[in-house]
Structures are given as C-alpha cells and as structure tokens.
C-alpha atoms as a PDB file:
ATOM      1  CA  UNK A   1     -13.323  98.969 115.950  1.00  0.00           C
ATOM      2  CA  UNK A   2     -11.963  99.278 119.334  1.00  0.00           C
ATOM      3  CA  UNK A   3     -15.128  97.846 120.710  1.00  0.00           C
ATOM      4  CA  UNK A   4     -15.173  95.258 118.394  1.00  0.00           C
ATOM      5  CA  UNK A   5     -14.320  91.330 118.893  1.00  0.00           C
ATOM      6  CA  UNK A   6     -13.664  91.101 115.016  1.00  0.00           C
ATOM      7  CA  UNK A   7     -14.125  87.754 113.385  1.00  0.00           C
ATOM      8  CA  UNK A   8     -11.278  86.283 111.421  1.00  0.00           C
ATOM      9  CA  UNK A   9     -12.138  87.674 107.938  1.00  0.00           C
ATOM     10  CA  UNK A  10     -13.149  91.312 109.784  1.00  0.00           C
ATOM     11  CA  UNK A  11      -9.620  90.997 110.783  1.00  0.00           C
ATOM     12  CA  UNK A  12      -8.334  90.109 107.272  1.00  0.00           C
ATOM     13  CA  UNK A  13     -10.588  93.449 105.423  1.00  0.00           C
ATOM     14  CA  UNK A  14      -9.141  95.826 108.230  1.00  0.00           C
ATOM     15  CA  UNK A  15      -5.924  94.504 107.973  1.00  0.00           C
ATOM     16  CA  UNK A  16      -5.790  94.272 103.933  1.00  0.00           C
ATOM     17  CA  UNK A  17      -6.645  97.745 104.366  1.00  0.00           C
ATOM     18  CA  UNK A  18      -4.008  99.063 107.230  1.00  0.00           C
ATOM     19  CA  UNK A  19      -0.877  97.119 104.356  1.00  0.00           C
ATOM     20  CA  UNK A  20      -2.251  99.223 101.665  1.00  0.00           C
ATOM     21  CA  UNK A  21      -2.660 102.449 103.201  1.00  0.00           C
ATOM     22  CA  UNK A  22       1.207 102.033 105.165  1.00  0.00           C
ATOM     23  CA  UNK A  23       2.555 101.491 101.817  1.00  0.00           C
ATOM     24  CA  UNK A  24       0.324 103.511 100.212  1.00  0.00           C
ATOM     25  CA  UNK A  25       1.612 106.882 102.381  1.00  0.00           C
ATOM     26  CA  UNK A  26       5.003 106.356 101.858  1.00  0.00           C
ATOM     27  CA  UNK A  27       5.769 108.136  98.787  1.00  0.00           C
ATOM     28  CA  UNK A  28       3.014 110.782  96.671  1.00  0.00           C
ATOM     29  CA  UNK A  29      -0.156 109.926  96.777  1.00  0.00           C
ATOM     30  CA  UNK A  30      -1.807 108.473 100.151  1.00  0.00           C
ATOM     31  CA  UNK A  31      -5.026 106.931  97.939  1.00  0.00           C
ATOM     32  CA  UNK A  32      -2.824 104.573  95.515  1.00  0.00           C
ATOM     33  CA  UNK A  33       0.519 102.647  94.957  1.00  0.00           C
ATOM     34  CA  UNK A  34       3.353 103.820  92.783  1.00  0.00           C
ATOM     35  CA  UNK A  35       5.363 101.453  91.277  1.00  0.00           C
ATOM     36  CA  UNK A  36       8.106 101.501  93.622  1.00  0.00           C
ATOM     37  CA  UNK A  37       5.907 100.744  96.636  1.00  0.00           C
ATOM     38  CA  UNK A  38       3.740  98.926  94.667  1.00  0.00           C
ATOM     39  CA  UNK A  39       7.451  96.508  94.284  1.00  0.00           C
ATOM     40  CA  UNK A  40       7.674  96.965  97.995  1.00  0.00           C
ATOM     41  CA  UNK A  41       4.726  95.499  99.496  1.00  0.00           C
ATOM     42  CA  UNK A  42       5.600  92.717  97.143  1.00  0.00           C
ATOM     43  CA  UNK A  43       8.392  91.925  98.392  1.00  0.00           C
ATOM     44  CA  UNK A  44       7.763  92.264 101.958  1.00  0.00           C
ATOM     45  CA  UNK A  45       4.277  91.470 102.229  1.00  0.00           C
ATOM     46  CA  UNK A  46       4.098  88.699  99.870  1.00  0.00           C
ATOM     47  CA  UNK A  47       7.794  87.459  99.629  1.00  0.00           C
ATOM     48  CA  UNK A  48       6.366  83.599  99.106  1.00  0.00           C
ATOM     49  CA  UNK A  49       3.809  83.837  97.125  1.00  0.00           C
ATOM     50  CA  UNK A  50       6.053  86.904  94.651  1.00  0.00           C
ATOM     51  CA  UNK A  51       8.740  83.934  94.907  1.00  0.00           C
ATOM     52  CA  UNK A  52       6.524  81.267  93.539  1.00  0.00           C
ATOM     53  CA  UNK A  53       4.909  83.235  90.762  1.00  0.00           C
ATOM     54  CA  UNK A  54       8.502  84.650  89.383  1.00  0.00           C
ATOM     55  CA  UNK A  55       8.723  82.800  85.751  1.00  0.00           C
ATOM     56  CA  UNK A  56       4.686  82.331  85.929  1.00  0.00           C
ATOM     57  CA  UNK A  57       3.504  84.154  83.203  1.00  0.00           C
ATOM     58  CA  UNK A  58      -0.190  84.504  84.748  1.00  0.00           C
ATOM     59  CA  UNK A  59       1.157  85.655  87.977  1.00  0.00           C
ATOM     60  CA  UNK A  60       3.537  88.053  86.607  1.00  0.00           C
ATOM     61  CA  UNK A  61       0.279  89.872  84.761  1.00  0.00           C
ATOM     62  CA  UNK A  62      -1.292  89.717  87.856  1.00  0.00           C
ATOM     63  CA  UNK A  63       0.578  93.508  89.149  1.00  0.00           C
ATOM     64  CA  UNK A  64      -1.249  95.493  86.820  1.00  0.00           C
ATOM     65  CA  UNK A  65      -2.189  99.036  86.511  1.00  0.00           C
ATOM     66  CA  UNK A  66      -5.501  98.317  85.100  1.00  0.00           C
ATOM     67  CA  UNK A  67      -6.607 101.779  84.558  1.00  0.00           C
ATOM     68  CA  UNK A  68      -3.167 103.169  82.825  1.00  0.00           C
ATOM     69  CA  UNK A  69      -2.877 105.636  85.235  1.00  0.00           C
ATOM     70  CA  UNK A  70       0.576 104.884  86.285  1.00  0.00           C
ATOM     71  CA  UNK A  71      -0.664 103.609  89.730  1.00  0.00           C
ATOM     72  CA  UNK A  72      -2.456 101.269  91.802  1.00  0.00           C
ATOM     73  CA  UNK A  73      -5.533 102.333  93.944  1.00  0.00           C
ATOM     74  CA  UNK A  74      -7.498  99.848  96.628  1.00  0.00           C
ATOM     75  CA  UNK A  75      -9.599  98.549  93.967  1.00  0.00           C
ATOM     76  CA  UNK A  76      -6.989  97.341  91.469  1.00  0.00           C
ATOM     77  CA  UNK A  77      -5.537  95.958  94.809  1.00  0.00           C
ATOM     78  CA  UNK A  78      -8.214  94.144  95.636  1.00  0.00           C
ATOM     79  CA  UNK A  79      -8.225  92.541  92.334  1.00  0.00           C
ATOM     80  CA  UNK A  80      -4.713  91.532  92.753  1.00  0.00           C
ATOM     81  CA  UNK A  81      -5.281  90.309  95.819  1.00  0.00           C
ATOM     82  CA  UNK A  82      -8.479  88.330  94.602  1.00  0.00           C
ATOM     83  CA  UNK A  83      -6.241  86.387  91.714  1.00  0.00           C
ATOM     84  CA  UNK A  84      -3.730  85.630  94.395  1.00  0.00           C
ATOM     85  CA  UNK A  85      -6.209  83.987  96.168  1.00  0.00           C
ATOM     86  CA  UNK A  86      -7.781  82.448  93.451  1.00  0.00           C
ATOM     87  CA  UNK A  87      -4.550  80.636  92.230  1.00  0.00           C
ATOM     88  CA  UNK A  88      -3.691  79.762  95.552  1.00  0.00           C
ATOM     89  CA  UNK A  89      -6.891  78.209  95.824  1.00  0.00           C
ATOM     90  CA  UNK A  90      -6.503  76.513  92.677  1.00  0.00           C
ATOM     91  CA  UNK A  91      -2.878  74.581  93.218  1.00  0.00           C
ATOM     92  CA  UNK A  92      -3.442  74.196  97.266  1.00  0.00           C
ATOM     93  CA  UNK A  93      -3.771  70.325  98.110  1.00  0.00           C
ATOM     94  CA  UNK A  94      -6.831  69.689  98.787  1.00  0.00           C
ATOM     95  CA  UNK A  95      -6.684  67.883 102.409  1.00  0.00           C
END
C-alpha cells in the first residue's frame, strides 16, 4: 500500500479493516470483538449513527453475534457494517 494512490473506497476497505483490528487487539483475541470492545467501537466509531438507532428495534438487532460464539469476527462485522449502510441508504434524502 505504500506505493499505492488508493481510490476512495480502497481507502474505506483498508480503513474498515485498520478500526476492526485496533479494537479488535485490545482485549483477548486479536481475530474478533468481545462484547466490551465490540460496545466500544460503537460508541466511538459510530457515536451518530449508535445514537440514532437507540429505541430502533431493527438497528438494535443489528450487533449480533451471529455465530453464538460469544464474539464478533470481520465477517459478522462486515455484515453489520453492510445493514448500517443499507438503512442509511434507505432514510438518506435523496438530493
């Protein structure tokens, strides 16, 4: 990458990446989210959109452990991430 002129979204995967693994490494396991830094990204990663979705029943489903393993690895991240985007989408004005 340091050779690299990224484009904007090659910016957003390597970045999406760097948030998870920081968070990731700061407790147990450097491959997956525990619940408490799972509830720490949230908050200071995504203070706006965790704000907006408090009381929404869909969003609050949306930090799931989808394989009952007690954690969250990149690919149930992802899918977070892809909702969030996805409902964002959906209730942006359209301009």
């Amino acid at each position: 990458m340091c050779e690299m002129n990224p484009t904007p979204l090659e910016q957003t995967i390597f970045t999406l990446c760097k948030v998870f693994s920081e968070h990731a490494e700061a407790e147990g396991n450097k491959d997956t989210l525990n619940k408490n830094e799972v509830k720490k990204l949230v908050k200071t990663e995504l203070p706006h959109l965790f704000k907006a979705a408090q009381g929404d029943p869909e969003g609050q489903t949306l930090l799931m452990d989808f394989d009952g393993d007690g954690e969250m690895n990149f690919k149930e991240f992802m899918v977070v991430l892809s909702c969030l985007a996805c409902i964002f989408k959906a209730h942006c004005p359209k301009k």
